[in-house]
C-alpha atoms as a PDB file:
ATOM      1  CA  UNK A   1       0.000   0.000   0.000  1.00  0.00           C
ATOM      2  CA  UNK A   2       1.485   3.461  -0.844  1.00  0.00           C
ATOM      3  CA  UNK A   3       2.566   6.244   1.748  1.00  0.00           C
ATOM      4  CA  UNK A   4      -0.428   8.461   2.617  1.00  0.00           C
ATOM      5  CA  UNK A   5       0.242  11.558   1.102  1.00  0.00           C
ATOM      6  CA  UNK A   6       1.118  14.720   3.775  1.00  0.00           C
ATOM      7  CA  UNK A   7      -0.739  17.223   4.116  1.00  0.00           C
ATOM      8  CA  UNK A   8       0.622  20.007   6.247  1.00  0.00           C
ATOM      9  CA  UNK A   9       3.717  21.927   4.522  1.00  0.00           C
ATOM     10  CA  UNK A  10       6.662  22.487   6.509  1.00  0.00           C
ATOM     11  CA  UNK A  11       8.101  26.199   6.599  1.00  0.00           C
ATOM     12  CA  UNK A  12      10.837  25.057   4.527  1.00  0.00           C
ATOM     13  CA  UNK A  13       8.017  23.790   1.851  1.00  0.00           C
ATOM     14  CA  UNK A  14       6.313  26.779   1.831  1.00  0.00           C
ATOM     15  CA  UNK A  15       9.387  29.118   1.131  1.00  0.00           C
ATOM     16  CA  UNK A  16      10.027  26.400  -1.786  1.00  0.00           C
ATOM     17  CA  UNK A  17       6.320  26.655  -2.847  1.00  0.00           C
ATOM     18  CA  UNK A  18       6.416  30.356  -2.858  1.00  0.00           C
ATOM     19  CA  UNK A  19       9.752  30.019  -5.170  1.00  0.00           C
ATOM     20  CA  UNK A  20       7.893  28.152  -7.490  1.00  0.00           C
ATOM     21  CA  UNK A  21       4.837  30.593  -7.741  1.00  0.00           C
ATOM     22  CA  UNK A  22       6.934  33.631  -9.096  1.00  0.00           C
ATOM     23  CA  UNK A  23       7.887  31.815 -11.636  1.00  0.00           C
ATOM     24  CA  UNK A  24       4.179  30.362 -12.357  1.00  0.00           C
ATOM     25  CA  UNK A  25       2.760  33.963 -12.045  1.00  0.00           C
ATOM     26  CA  UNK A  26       5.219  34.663 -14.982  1.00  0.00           C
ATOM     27  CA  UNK A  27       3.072  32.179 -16.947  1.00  0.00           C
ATOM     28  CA  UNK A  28       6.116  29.506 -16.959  1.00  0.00           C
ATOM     29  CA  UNK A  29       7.641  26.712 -14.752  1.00  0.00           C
ATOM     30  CA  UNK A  30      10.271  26.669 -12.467  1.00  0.00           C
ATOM     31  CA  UNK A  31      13.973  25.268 -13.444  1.00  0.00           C
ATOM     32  CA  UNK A  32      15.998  23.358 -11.151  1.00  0.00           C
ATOM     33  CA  UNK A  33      19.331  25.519 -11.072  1.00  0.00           C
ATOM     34  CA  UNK A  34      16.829  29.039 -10.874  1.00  0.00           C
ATOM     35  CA  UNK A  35      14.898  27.232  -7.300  1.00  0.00           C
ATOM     36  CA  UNK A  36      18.672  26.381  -6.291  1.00  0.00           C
ATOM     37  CA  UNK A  37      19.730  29.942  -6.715  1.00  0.00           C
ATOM     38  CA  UNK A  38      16.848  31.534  -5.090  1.00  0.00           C
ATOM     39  CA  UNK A  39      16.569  29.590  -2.189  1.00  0.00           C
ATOM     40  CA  UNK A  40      20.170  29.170  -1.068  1.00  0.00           C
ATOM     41  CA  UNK A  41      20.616  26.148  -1.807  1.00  0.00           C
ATOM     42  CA  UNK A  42      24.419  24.762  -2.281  1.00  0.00           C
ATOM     43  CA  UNK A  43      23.462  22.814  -4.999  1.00  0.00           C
ATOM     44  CA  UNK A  44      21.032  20.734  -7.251  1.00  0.00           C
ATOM     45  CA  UNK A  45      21.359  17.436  -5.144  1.00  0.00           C
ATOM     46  CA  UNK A  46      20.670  19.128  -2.101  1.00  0.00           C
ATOM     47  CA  UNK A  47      17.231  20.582  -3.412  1.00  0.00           C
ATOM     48  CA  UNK A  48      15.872  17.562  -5.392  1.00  0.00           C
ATOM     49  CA  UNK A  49      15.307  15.228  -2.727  1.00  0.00           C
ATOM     50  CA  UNK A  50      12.836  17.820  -1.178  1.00  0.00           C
ATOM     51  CA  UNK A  51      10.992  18.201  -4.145  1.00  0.00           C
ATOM     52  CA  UNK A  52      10.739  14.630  -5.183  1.00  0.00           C
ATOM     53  CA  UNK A  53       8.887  14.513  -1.630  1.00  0.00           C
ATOM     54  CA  UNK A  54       6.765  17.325  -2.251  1.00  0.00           C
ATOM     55  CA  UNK A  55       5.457  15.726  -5.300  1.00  0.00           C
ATOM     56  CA  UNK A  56       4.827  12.883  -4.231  1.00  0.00           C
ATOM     57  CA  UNK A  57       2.545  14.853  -1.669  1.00  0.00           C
ATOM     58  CA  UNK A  58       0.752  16.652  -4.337  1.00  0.00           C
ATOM     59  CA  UNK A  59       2.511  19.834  -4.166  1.00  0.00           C
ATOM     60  CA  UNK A  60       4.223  19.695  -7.106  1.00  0.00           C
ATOM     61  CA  UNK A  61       4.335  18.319 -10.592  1.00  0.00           C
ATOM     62  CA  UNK A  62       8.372  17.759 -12.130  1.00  0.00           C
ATOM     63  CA  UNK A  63       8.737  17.705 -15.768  1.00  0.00           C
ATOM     64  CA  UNK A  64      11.647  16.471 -17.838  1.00  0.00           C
ATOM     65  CA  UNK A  65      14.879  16.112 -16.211  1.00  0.00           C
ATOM     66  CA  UNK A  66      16.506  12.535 -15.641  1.00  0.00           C
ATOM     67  CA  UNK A  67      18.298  12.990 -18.827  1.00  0.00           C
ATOM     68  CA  UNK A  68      21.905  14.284 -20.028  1.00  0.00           C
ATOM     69  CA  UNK A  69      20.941  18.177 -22.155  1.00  0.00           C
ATOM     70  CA  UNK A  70      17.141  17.672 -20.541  1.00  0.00           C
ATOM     71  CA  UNK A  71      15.794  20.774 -18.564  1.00  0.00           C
ATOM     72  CA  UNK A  72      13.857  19.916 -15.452  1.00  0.00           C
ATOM     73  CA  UNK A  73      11.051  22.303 -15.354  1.00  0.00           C
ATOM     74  CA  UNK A  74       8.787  22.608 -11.932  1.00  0.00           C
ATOM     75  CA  UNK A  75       5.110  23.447 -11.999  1.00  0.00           C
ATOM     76  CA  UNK A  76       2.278  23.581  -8.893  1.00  0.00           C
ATOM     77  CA  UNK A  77      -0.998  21.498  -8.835  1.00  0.00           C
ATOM     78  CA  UNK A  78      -3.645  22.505  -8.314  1.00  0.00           C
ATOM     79  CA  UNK A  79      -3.202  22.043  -4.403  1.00  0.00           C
ATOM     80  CA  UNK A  80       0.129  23.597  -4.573  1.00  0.00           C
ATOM     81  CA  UNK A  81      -1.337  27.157  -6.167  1.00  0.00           C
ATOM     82  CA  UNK A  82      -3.685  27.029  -2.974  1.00  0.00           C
ATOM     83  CA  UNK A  83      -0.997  26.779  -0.561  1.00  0.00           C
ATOM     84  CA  UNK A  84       0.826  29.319  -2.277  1.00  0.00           C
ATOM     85  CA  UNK A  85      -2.062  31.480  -2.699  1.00  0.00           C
ATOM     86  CA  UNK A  86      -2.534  31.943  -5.783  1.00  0.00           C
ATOM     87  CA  UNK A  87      -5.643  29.713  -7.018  1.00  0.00           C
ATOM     88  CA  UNK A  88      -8.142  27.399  -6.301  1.00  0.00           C
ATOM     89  CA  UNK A  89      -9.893  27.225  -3.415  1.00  0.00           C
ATOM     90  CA  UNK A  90     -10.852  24.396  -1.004  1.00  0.00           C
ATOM     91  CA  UNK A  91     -13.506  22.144  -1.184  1.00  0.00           C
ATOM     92  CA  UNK A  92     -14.669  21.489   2.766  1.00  0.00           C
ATOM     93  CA  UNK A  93     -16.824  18.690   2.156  1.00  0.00           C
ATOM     94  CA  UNK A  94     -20.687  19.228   2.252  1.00  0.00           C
ATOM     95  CA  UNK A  95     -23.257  21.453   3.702  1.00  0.00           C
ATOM     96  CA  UNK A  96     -26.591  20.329   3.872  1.00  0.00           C
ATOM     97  CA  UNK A  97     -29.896  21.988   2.243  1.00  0.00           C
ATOM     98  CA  UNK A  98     -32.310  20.137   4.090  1.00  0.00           C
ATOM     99  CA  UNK A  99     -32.381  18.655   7.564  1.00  0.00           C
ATOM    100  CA  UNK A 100     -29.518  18.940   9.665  1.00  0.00           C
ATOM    101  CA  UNK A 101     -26.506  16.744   9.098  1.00  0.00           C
ATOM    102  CA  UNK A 102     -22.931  16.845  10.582  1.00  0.00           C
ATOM    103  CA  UNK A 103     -20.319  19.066   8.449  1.00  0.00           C
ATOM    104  CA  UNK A 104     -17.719  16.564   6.845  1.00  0.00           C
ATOM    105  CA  UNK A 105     -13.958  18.312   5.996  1.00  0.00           C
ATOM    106  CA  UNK A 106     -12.484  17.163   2.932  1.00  0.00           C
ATOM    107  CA  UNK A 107      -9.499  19.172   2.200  1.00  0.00           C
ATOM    108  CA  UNK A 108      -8.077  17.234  -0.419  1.00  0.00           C
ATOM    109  CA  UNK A 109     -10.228  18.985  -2.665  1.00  0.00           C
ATOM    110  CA  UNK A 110      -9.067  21.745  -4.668  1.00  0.00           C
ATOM    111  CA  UNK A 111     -11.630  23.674  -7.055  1.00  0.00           C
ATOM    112  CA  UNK A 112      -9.971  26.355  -9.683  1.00  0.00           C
ATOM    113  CA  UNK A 113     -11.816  29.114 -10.504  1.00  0.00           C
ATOM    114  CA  UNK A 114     -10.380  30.475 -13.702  1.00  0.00           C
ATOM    115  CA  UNK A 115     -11.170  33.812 -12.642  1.00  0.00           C
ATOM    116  CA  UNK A 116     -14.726  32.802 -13.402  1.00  0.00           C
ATOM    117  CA  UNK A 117     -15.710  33.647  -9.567  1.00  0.00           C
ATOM    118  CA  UNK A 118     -14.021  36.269  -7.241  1.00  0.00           C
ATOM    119  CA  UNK A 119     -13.066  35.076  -4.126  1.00  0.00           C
ATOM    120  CA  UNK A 120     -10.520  36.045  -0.804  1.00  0.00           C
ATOM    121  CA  UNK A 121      -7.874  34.739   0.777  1.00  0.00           C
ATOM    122  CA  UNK A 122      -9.517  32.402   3.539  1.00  0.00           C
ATOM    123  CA  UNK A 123     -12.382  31.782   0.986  1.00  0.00           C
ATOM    124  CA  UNK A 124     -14.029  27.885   0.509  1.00  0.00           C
ATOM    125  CA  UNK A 125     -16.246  26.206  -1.061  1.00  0.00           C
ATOM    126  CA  UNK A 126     -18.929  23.193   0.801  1.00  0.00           C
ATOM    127  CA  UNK A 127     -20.856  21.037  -2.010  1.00  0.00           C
ATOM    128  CA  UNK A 128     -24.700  21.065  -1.313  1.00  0.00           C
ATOM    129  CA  UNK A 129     -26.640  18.336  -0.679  1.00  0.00           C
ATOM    130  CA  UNK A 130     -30.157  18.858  -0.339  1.00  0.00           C
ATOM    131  CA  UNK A 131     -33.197  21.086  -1.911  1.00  0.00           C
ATOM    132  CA  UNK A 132     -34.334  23.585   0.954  1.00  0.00           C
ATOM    133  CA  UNK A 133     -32.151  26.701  -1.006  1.00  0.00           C
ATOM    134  CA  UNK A 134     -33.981  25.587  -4.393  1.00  0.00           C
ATOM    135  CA  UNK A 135     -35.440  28.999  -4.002  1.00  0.00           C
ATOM    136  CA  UNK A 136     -32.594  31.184  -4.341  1.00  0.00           C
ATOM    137  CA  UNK A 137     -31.211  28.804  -7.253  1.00  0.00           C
ATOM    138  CA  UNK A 138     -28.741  26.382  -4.960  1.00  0.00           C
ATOM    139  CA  UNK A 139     -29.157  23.035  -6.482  1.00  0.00           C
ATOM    140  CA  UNK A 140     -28.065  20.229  -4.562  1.00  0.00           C
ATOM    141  CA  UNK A 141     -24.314  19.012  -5.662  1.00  0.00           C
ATOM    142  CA  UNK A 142     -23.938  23.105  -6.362  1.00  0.00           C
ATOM    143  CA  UNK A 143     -20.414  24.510  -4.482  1.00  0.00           C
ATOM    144  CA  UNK A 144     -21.320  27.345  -2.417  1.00  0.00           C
ATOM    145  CA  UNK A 145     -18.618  29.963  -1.908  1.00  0.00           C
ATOM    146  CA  UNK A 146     -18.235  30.950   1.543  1.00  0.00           C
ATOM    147  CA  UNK A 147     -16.531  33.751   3.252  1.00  0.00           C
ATOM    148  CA  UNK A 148     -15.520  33.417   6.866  1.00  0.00           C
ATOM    149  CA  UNK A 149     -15.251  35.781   9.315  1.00  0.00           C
ATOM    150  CA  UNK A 150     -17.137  38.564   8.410  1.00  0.00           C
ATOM    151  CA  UNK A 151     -20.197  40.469   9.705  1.00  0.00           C
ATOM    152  CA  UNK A 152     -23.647  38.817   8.606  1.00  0.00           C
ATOM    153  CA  UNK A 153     -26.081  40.615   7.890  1.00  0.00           C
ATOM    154  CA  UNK A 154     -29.611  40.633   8.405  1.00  0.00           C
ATOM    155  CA  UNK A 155     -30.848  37.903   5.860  1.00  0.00           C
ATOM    156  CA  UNK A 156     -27.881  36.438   4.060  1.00  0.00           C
ATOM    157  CA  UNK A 157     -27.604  32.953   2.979  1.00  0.00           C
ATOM    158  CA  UNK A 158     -24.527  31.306   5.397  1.00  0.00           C
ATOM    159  CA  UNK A 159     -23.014  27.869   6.097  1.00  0.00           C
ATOM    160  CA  UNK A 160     -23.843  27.219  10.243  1.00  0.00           C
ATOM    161  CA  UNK A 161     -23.204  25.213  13.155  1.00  0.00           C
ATOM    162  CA  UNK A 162     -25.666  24.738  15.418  1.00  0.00           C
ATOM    163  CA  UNK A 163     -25.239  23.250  18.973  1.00  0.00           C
ATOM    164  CA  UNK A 164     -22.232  21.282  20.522  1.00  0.00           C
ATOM    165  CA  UNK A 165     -22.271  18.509  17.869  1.00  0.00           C
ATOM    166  CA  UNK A 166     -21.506  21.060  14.957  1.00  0.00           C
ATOM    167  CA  UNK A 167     -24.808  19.892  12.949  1.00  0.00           C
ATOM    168  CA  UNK A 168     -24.674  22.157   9.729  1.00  0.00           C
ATOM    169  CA  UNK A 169     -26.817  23.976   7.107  1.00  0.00           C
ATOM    170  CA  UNK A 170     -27.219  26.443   4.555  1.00  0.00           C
ATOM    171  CA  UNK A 171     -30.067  28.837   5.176  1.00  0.00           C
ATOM    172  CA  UNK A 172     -31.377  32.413   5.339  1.00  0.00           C
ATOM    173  CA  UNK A 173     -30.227  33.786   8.971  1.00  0.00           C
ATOM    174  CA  UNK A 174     -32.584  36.213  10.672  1.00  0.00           C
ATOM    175  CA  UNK A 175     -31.693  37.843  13.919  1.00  0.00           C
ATOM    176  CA  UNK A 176     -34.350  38.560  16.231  1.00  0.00           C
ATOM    177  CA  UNK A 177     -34.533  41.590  18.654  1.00  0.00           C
ATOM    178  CA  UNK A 178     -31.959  42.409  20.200  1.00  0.00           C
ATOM    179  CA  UNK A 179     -30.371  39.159  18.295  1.00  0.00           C
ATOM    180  CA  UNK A 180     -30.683  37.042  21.447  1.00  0.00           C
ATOM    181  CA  UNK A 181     -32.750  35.135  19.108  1.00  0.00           C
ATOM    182  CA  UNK A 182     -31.799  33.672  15.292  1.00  0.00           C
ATOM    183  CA  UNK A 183     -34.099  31.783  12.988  1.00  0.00           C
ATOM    184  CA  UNK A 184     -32.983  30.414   9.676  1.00  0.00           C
ATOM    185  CA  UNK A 185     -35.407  30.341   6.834  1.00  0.00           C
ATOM    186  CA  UNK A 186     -35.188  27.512   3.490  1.00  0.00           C
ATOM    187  CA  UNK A 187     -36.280  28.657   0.520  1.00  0.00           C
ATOM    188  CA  UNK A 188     -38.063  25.573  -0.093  1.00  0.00           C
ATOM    189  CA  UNK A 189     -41.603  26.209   1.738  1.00  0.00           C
ATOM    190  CA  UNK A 190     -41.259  22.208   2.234  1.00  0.00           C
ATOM    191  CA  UNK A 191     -38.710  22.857   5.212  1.00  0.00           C
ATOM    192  CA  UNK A 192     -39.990  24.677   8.584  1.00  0.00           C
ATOM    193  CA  UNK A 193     -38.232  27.472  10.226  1.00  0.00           C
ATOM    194  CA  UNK A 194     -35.291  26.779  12.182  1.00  0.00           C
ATOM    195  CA  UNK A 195     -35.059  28.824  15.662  1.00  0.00           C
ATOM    196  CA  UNK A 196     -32.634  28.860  18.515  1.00  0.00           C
ATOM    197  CA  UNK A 197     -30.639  31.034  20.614  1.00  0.00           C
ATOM    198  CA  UNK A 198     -28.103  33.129  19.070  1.00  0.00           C
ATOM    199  CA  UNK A 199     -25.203  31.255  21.349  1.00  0.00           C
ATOM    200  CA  UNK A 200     -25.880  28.253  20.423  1.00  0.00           C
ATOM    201  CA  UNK A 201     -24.819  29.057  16.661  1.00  0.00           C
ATOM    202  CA  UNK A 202     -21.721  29.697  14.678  1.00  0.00           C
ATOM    203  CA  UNK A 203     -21.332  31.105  11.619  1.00  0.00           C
ATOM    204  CA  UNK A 204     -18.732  29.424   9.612  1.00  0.00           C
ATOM    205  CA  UNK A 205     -19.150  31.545   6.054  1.00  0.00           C
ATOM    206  CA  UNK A 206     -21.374  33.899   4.379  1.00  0.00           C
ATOM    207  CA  UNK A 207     -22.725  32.983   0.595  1.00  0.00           C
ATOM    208  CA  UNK A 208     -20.493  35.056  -1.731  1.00  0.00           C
ATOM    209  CA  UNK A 209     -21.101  32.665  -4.817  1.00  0.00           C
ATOM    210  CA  UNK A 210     -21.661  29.259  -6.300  1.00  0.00           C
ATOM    211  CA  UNK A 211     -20.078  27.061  -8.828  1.00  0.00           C
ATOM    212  CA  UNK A 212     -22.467  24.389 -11.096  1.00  0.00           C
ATOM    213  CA  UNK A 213     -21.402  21.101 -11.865  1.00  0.00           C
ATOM    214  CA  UNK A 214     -20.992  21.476 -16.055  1.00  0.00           C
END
């Protein structure tokens, strides 16, 4: 059975990733003897190991190389370009549109964008599952775009947790007086009103978008 793949980068990683991205912004990959020069490195042999590792954790993709005249050129996957932060976004798992079911994280998903979708830094996606958004045109098996950490406001569409055992879902959020009080509201006039006390839920990302299965 083969070596799980890693998944948190090291600091020296991320310097290497972030080598790797100038040279991707410039709409080209990465050489071998450039990365060496850039990062300190005292030579070739000292570098390659470390990238041979990070591709093999999904980081990286090498191309060429292992030949006498051949260039080894260094590109970032899709996974990599997150880390770096310059594309993609992370897929979270799924959110559900319906009743109440536990949020599942799935960060081995990466979803690119294209530029088709503006998004921030801190940005992520949750696939839906369920029909109680149907209303406002979230299909189930749509990727919502979510924004943490920002001020909701009266109405929005957010991802939340509710209670101690994190159950989620994506609905309208209305804060009663003096917003001791929230309800969240489907768009599906199958589903009932949700209502509970304001401190016993958690926002975890504001609708800013959504991405359709082609």
């Amino acid at each position: 059975m083969g070596r799980k793949p890693a998944i948190k980068l090291t600091t020296a990683h991320s310097r290497i990733l972030q080598a790797i991205a100038h040279y991707v912004e410039q709409g080209r990959h990465a050489s071998l003897a450039e990365l060496v020069a850039d990062l300190g490195f005292a030579g070739s042999t000292s570098l390659a190991p470390t990238l041979r590792l990070m591709e093999r954790n999904g980081y990286i993709e090498i191309h060429g190389g292992g030949k006498r005249g051949r260039r080894c050129g260094i590109s970032l996957t899709p996974r990599g370009k997150v880390s770096a932060g310059i594309a993609g976004l992370r897929v979270l798992g799924q959110i559900a549109a319906g009743p109440l079911m536990e949020a599942l994280e799935q960060t081995d998903v990466i979803a690119e964008l294209n530029d088709l979708l503006p998004y921030k830094p801190g940005d992520f996606f949750l696939e839906v599952q369920g029909d109680s958004m149907i209303g406002d045109g979230i299909l189930s098996g749509d990727k919502v775009l979510l924004r943490p950490n920002v001020q909701i406001k009266n109405g929005e569409i957010a991802a939340v947790h509710i209670g101690d055992d994190y159950l989620a879902t994506l609905k309208r959020v209305y804060f009663g007086p003096g917003r001791n009080k929230i309800t969240l509201k489907a768009s599906n006039p199958n589903y009932l009103d949700i209502t509970t006390s304001a401190k016993d839920v958690k926002i975890a990302g504001v609708f800013r978008g959504l991405v359709r299965p082609g």
